[in-house]
N, C-alpha and C. Protein backbone atom coordinates (compact mmCIF):
# COMPACT_ATOMS: atom_id res chain seq x y z
N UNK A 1 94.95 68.35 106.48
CA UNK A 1 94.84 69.75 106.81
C UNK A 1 94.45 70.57 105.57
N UNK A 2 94.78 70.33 104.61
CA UNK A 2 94.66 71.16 103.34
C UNK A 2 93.29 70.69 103.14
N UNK A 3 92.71 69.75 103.21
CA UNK A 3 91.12 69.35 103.05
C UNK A 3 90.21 69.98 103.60
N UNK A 4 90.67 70.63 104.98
CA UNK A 4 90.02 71.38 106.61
C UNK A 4 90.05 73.25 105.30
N UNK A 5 91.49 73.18 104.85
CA UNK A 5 91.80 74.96 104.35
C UNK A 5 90.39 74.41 103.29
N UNK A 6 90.37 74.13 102.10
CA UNK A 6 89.07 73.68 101.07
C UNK A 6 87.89 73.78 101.86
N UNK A 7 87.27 73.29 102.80
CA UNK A 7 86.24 73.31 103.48
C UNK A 7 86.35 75.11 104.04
N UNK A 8 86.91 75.30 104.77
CA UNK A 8 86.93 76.64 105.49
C UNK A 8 86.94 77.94 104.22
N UNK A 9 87.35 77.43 103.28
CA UNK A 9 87.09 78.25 102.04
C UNK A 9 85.95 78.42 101.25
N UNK A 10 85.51 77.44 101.36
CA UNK A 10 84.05 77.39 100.59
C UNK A 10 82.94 77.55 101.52
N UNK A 11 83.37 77.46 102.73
CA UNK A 11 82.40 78.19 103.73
C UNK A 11 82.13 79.45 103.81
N UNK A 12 83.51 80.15 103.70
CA UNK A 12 83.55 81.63 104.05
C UNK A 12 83.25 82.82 102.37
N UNK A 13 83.54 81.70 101.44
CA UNK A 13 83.12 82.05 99.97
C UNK A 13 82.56 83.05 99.81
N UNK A 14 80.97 83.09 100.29
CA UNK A 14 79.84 84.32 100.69
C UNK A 14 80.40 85.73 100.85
N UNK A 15 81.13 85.29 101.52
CA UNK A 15 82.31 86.64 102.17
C UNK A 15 83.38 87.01 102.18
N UNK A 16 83.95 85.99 101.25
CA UNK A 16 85.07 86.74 100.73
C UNK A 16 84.63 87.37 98.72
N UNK A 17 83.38 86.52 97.87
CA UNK A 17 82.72 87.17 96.74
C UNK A 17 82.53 88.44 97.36
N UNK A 18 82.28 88.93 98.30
CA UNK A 18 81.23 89.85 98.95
C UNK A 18 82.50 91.01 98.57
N UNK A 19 83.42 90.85 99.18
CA UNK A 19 84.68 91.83 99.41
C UNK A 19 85.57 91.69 98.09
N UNK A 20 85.75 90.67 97.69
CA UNK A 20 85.60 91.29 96.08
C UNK A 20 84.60 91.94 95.28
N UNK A 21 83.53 91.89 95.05
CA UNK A 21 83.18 92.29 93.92
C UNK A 21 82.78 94.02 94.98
N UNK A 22 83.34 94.26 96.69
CA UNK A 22 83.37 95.67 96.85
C UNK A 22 84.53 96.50 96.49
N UNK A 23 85.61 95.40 96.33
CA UNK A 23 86.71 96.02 95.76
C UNK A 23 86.83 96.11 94.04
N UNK A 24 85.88 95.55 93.08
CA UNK A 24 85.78 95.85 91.85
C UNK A 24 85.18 97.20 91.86
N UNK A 25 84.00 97.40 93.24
CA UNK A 25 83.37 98.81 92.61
C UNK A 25 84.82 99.75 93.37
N UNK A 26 85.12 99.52 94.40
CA UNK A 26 86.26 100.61 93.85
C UNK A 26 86.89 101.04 93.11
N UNK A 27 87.31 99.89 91.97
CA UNK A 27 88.11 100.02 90.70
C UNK A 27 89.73 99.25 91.26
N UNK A 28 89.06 98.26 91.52
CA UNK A 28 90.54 97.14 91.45
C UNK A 28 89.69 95.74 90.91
N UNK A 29 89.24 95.21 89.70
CA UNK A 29 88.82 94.59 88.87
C UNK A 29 89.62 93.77 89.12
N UNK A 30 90.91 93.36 89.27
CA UNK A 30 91.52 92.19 89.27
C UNK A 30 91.67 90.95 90.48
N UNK A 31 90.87 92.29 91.66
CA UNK A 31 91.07 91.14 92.82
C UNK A 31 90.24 89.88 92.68
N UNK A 32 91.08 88.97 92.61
CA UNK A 32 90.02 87.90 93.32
C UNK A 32 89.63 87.27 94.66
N UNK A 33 88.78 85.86 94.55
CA UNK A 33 88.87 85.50 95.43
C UNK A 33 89.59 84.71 96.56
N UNK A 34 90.55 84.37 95.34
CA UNK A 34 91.77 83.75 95.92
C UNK A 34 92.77 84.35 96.41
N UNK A 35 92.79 85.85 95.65
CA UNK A 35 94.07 86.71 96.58
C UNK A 35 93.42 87.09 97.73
N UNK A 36 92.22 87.50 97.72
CA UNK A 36 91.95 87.98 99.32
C UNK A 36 91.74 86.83 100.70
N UNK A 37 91.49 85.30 99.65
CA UNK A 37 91.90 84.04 101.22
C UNK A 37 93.15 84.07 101.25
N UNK A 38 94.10 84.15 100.51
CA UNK A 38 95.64 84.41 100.56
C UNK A 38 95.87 84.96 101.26
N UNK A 39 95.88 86.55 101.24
CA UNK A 39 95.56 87.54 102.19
C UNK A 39 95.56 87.41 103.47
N UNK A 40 93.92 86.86 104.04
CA UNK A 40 93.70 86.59 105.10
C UNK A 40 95.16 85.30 105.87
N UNK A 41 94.82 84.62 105.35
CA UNK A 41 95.92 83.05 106.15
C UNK A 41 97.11 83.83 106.13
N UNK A 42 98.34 84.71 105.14
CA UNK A 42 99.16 84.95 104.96
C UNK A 42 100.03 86.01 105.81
N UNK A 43 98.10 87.06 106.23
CA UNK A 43 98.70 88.43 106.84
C UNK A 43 97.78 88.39 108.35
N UNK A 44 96.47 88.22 107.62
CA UNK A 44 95.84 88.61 109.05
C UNK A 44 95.26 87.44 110.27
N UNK A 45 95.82 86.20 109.63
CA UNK A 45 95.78 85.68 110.52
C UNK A 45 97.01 84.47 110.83
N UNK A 46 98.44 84.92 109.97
CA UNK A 46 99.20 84.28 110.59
C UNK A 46 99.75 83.66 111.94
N UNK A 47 99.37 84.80 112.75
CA UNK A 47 99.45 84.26 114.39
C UNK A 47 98.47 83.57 114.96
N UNK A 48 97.26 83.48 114.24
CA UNK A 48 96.44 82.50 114.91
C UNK A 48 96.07 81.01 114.20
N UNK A 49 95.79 80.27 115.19
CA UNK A 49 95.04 78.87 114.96
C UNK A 49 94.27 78.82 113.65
N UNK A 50 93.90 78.77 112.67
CA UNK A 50 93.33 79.22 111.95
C UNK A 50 91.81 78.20 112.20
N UNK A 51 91.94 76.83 112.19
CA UNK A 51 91.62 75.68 112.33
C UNK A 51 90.74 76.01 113.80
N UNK A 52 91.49 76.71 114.70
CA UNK A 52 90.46 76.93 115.85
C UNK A 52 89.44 78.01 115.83
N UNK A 53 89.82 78.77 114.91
CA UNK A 53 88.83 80.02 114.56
C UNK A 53 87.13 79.99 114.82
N UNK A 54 86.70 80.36 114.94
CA UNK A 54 84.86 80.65 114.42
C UNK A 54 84.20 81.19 113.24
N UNK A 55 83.67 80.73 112.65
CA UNK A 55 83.12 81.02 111.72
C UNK A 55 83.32 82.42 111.45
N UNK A 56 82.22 83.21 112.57
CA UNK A 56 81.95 84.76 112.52
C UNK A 56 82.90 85.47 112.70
N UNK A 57 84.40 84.86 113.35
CA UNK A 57 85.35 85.61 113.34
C UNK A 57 85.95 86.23 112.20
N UNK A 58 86.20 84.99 111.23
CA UNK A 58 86.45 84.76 109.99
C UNK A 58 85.46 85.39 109.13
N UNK A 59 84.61 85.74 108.75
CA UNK A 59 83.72 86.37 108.58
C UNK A 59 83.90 87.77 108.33
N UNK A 60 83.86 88.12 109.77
CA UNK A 60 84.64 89.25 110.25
C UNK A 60 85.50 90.19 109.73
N UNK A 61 86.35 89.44 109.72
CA UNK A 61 88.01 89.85 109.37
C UNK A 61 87.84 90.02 107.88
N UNK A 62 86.87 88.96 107.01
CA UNK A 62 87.38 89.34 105.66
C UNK A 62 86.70 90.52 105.50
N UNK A 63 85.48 90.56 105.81
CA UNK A 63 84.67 91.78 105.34
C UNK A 63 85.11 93.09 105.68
N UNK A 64 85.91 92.97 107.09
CA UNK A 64 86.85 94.48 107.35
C UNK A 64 88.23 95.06 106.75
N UNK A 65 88.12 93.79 105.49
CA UNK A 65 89.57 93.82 105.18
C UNK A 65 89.70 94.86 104.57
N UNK A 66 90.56 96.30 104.48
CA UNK A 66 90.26 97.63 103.93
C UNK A 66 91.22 97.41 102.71
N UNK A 67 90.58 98.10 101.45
CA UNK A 67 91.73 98.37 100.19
C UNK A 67 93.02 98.40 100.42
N UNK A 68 93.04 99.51 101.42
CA UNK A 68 94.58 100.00 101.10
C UNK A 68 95.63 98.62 101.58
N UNK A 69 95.16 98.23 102.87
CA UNK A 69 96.06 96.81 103.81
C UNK A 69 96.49 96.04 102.82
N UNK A 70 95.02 95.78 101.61
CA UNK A 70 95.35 94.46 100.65
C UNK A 70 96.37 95.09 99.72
N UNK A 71 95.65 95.88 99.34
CA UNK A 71 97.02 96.65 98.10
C UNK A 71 98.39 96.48 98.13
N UNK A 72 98.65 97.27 99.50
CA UNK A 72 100.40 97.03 100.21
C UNK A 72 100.58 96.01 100.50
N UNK A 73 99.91 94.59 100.99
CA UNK A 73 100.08 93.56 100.68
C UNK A 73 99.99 93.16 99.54
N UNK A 74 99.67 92.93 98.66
CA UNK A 74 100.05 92.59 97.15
C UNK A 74 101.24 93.01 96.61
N UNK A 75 101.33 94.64 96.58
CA UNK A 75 102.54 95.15 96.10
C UNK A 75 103.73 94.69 96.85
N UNK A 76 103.93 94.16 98.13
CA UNK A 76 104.93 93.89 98.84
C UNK A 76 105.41 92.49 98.58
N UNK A 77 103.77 91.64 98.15
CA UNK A 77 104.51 90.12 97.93
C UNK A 77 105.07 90.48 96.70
N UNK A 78 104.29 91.02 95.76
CA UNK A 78 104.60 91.05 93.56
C UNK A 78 106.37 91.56 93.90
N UNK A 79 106.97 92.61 95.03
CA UNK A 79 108.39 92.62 94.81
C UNK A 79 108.78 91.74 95.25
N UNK A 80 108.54 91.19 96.23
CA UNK A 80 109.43 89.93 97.15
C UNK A 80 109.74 88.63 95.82
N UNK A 81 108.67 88.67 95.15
CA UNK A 81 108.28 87.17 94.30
C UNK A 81 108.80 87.40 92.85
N UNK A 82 109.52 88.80 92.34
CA UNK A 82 109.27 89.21 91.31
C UNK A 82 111.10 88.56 90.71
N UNK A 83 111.71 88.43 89.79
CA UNK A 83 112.62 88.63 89.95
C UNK A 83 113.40 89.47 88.57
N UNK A 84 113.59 90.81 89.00
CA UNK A 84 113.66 91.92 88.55
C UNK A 84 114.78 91.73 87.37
N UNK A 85 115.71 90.80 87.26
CA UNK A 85 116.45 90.54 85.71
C UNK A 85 116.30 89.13 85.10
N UNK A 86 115.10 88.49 85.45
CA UNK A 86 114.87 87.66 84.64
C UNK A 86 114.65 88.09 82.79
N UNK A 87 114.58 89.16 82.33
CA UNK A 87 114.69 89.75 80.94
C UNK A 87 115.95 90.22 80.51
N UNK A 88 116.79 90.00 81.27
CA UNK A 88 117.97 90.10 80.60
C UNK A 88 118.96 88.94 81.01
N UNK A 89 119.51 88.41 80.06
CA UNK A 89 120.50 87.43 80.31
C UNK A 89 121.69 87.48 81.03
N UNK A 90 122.61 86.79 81.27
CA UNK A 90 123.59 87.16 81.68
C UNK A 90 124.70 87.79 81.75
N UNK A 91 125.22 87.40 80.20
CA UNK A 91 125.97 88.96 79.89
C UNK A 91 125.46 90.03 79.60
N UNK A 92 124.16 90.44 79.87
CA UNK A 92 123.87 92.02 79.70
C UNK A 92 123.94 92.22 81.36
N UNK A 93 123.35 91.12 81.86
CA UNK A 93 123.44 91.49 83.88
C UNK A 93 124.99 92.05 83.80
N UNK A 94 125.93 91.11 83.57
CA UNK A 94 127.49 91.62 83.98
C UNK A 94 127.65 92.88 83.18
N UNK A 95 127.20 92.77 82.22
CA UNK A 95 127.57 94.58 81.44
C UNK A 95 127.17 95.85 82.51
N UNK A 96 125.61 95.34 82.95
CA UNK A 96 124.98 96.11 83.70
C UNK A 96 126.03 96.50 84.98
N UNK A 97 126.22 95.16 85.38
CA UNK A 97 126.56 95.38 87.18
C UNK A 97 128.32 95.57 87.14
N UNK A 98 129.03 95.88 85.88
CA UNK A 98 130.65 95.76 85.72
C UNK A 98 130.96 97.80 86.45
N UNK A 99 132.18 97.40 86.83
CA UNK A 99 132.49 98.64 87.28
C UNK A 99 132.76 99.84 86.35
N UNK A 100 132.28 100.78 86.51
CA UNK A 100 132.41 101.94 85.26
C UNK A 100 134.10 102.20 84.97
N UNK A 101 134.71 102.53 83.91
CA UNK A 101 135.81 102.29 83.69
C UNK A 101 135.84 103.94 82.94
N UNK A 102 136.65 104.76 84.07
CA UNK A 102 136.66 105.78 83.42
C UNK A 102 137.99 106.47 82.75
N UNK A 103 137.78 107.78 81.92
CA UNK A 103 139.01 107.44 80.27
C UNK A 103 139.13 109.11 81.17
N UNK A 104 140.73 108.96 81.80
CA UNK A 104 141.14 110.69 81.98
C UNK A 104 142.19 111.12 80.83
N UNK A 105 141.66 112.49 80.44
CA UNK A 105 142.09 112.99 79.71
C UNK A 105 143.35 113.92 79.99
N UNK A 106 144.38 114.16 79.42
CA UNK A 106 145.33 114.95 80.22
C UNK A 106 145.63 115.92 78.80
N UNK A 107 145.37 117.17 79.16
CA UNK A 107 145.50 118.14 78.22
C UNK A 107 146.89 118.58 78.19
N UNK A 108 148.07 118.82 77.47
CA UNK A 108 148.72 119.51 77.48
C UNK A 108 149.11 121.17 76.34
């Protein structure tokens, strides 16, 4: 099956370069071509056959794929995948996450 995804990738290549280098002239330089087949299998065509598809369908779909859809998909996987205290070790996590310990003062 992963031999069938390689083939169906280098078929549709044409068109998914195509939709990158329209999303460089927007000014997102970093997309490639691999995040936008990602993309496609991951978001827009998880519910279908992929394997039963048509060419032109596929086709299709990448070239309509709009900025903004991919964007919020990216930004949604980069939090899901990210993991937000890997830069701090563990005793700074527990310093971080310890209960505030507060000092009352009693005036007399």
């Amino acid at each position: 099956m992963v031999r069938q995804f390689e083939q169906l990738y280098t078929h549709m290549l044409p068109a998914i370069d195509s939709k990158k280098n329209e999303f460089h002239l927007y000014g997102y330089p970093t997309v490639t071509n691999e995040a936008i087949w990602t993309y496609c299998v991951q978001k827009k065509w998880r519910k279908k056959d992929i394997l039963a598809m048509r060419m032109h369908e596929m086709a299709h779909d990448i070239l309509h794929v709009s900025s903004a859809e991919f964007m919020t998909f990216t930004q949604i996987e980069e939090q899901r995948s990210s993991d937000w205290f890997s830069a701090i070790n563990s005793e700074e996590l527990q310093i971080l996450l310890a209960p505030v310990q507060s000092k009352v003062v009693i005036q007399k």
